[in-house]
C-alpha atoms as a PDB file:
ATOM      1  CA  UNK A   1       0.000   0.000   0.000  1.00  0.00           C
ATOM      2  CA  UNK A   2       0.898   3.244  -0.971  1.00  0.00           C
ATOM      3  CA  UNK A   3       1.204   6.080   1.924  1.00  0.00           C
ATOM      4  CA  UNK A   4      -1.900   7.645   0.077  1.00  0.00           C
ATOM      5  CA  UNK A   5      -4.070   4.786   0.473  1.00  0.00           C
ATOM      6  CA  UNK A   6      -3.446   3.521  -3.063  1.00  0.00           C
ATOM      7  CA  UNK A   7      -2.365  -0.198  -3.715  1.00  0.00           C
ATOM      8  CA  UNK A   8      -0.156  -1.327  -6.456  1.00  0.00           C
ATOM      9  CA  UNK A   9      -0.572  -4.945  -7.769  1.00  0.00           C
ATOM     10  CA  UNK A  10       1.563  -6.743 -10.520  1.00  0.00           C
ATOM     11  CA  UNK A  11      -0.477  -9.471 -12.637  1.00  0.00           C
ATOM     12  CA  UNK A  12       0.334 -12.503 -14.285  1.00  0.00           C
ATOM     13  CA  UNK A  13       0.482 -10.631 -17.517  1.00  0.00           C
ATOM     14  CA  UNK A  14       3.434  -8.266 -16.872  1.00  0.00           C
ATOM     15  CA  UNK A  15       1.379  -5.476 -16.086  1.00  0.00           C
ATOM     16  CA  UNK A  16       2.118  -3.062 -12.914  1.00  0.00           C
ATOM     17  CA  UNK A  17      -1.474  -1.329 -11.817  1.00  0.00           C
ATOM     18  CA  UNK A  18      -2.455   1.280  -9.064  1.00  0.00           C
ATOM     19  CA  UNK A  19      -5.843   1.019  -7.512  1.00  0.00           C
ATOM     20  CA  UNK A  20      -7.570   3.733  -5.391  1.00  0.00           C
ATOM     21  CA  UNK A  21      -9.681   2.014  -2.676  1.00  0.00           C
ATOM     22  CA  UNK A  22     -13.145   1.228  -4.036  1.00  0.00           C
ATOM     23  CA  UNK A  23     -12.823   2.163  -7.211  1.00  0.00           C
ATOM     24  CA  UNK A  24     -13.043  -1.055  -9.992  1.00  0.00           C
ATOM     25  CA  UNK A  25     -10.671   0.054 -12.122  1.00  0.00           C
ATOM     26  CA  UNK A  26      -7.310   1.190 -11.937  1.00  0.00           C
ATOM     27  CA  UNK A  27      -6.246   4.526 -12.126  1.00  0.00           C
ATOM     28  CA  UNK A  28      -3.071   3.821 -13.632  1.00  0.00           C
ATOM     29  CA  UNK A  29      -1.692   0.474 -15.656  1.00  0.00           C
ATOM     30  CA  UNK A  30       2.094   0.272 -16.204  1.00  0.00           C
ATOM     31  CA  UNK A  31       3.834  -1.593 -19.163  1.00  0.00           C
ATOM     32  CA  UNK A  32       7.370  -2.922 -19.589  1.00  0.00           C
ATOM     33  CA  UNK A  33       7.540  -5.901 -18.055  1.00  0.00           C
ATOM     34  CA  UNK A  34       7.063  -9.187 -20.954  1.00  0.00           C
ATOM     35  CA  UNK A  35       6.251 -11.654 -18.059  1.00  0.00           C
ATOM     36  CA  UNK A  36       4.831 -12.414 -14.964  1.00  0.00           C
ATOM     37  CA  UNK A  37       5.293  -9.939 -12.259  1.00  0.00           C
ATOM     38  CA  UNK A  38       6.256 -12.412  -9.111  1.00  0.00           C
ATOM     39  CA  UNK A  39       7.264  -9.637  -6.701  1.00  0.00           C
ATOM     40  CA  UNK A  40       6.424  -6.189  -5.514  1.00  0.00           C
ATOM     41  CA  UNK A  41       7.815  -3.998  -3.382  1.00  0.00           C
ATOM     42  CA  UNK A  42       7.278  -0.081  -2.035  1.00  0.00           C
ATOM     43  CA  UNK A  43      10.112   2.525  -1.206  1.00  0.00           C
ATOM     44  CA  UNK A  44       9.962   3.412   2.423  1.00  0.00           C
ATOM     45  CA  UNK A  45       9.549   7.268   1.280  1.00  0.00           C
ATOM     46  CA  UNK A  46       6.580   5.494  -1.106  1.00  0.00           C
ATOM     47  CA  UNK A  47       7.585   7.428  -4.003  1.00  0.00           C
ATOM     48  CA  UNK A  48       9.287   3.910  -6.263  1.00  0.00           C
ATOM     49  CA  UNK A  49       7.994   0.316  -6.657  1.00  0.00           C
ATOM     50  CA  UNK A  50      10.373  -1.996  -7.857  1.00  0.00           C
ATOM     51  CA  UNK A  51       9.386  -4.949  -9.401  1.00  0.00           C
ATOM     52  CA  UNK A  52      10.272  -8.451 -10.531  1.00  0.00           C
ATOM     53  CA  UNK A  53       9.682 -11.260 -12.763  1.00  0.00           C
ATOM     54  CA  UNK A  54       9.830 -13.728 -14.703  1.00  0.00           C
ATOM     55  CA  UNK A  55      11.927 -11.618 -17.852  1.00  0.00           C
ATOM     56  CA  UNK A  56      14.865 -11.698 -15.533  1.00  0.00           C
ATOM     57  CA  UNK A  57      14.413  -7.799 -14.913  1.00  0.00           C
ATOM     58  CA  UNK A  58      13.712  -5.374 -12.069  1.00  0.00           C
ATOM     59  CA  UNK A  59      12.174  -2.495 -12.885  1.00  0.00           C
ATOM     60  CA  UNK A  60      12.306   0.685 -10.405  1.00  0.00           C
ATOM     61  CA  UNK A  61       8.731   2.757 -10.966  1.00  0.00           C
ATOM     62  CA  UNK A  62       7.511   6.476  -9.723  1.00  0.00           C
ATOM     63  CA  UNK A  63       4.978   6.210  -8.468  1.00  0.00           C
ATOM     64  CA  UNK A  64       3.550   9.055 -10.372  1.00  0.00           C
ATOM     65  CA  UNK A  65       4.498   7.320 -13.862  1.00  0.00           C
ATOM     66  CA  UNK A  66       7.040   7.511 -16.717  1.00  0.00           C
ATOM     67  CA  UNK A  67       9.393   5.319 -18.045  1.00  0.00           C
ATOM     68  CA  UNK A  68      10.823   2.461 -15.284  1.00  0.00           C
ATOM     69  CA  UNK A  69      14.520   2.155 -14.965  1.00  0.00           C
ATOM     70  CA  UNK A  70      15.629  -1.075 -16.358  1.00  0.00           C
ATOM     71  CA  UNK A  71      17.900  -3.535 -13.965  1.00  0.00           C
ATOM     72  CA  UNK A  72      19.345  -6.477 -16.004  1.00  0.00           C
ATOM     73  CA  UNK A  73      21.864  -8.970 -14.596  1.00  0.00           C
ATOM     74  CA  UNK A  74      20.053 -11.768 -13.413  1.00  0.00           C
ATOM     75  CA  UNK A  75      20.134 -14.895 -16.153  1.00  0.00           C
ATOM     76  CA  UNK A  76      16.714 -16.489 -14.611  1.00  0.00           C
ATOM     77  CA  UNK A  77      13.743 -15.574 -13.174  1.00  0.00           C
ATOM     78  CA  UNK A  78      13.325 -12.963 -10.910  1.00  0.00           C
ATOM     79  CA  UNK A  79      11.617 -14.028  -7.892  1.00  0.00           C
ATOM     80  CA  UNK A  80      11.777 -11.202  -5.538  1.00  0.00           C
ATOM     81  CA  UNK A  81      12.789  -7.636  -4.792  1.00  0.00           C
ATOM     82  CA  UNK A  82      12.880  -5.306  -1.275  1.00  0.00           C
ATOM     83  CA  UNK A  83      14.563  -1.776  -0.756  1.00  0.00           C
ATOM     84  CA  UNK A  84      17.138  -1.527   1.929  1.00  0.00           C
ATOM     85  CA  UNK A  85      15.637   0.726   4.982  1.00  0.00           C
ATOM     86  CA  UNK A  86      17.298   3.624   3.710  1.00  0.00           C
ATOM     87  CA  UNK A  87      15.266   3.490  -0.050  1.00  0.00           C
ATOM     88  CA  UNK A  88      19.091   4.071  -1.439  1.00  0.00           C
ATOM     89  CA  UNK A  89      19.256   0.422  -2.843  1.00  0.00           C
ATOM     90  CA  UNK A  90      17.089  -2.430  -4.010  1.00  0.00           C
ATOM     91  CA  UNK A  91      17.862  -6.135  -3.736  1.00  0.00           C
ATOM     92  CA  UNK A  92      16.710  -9.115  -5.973  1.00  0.00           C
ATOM     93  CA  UNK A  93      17.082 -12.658  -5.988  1.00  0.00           C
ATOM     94  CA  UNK A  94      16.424 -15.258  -8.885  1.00  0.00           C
ATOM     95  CA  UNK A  95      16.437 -18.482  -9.776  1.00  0.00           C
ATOM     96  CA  UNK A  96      19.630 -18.569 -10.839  1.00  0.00           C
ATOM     97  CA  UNK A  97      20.644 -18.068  -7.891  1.00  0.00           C
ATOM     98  CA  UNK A  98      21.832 -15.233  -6.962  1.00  0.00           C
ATOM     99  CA  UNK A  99      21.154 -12.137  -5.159  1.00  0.00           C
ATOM    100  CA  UNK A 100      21.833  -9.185  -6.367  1.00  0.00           C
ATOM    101  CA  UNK A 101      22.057  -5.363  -4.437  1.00  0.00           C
ATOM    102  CA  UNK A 102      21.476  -2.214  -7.342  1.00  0.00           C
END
């Protein structure tokens, strides 16, 4: 959840959307990913989402759109993602396995 009150959700069919409470649609869908999103996570300042998934990518999101910065490295799917306390770096793991800090 979002410090707004929104809530972001990733979907099986690579697509990133953010939801305000009650409504049935989402107020904003977000493209880039060509996979599954498996994981989700929120900056502690709630401005960036980072996700992962299954195109071997993380991709770091405002929160208030444009383009996602790109993280490639991983050589199998990415299976999850978390900012550090401090919202200065992300970590993923993947099946390959490894665990990577951007």
């Amino acid at each position: 959840m979002l410090p707004d009150g929104r809530v972001a959700t990733g979907g099986e069919d690579g697509k990133l959307a953010i939801w305000r409470p009650g409504e049935m649609q989402p107020q904003q869908v977000l493209l880039g990913h060509t996979a599954p999103i498996v994981a989700l996570a929120v900056s502690p300042d709630g401005k960036r989402l980072a996700t992962g998934a299954w195109d071997r990518t993380v991709r770091v999101w405002g929160t208030d759109g444009g383009a996602p910065l790109v993280l490639e490295g991983h050589r199998q799917n990415v299976n999850g993602v978390a900012f550090s306390p401090d919202g200065k770096s992300i970590v993923s793991v993947s099946h390959d396995p490894q665990v990577r800090i951007w």
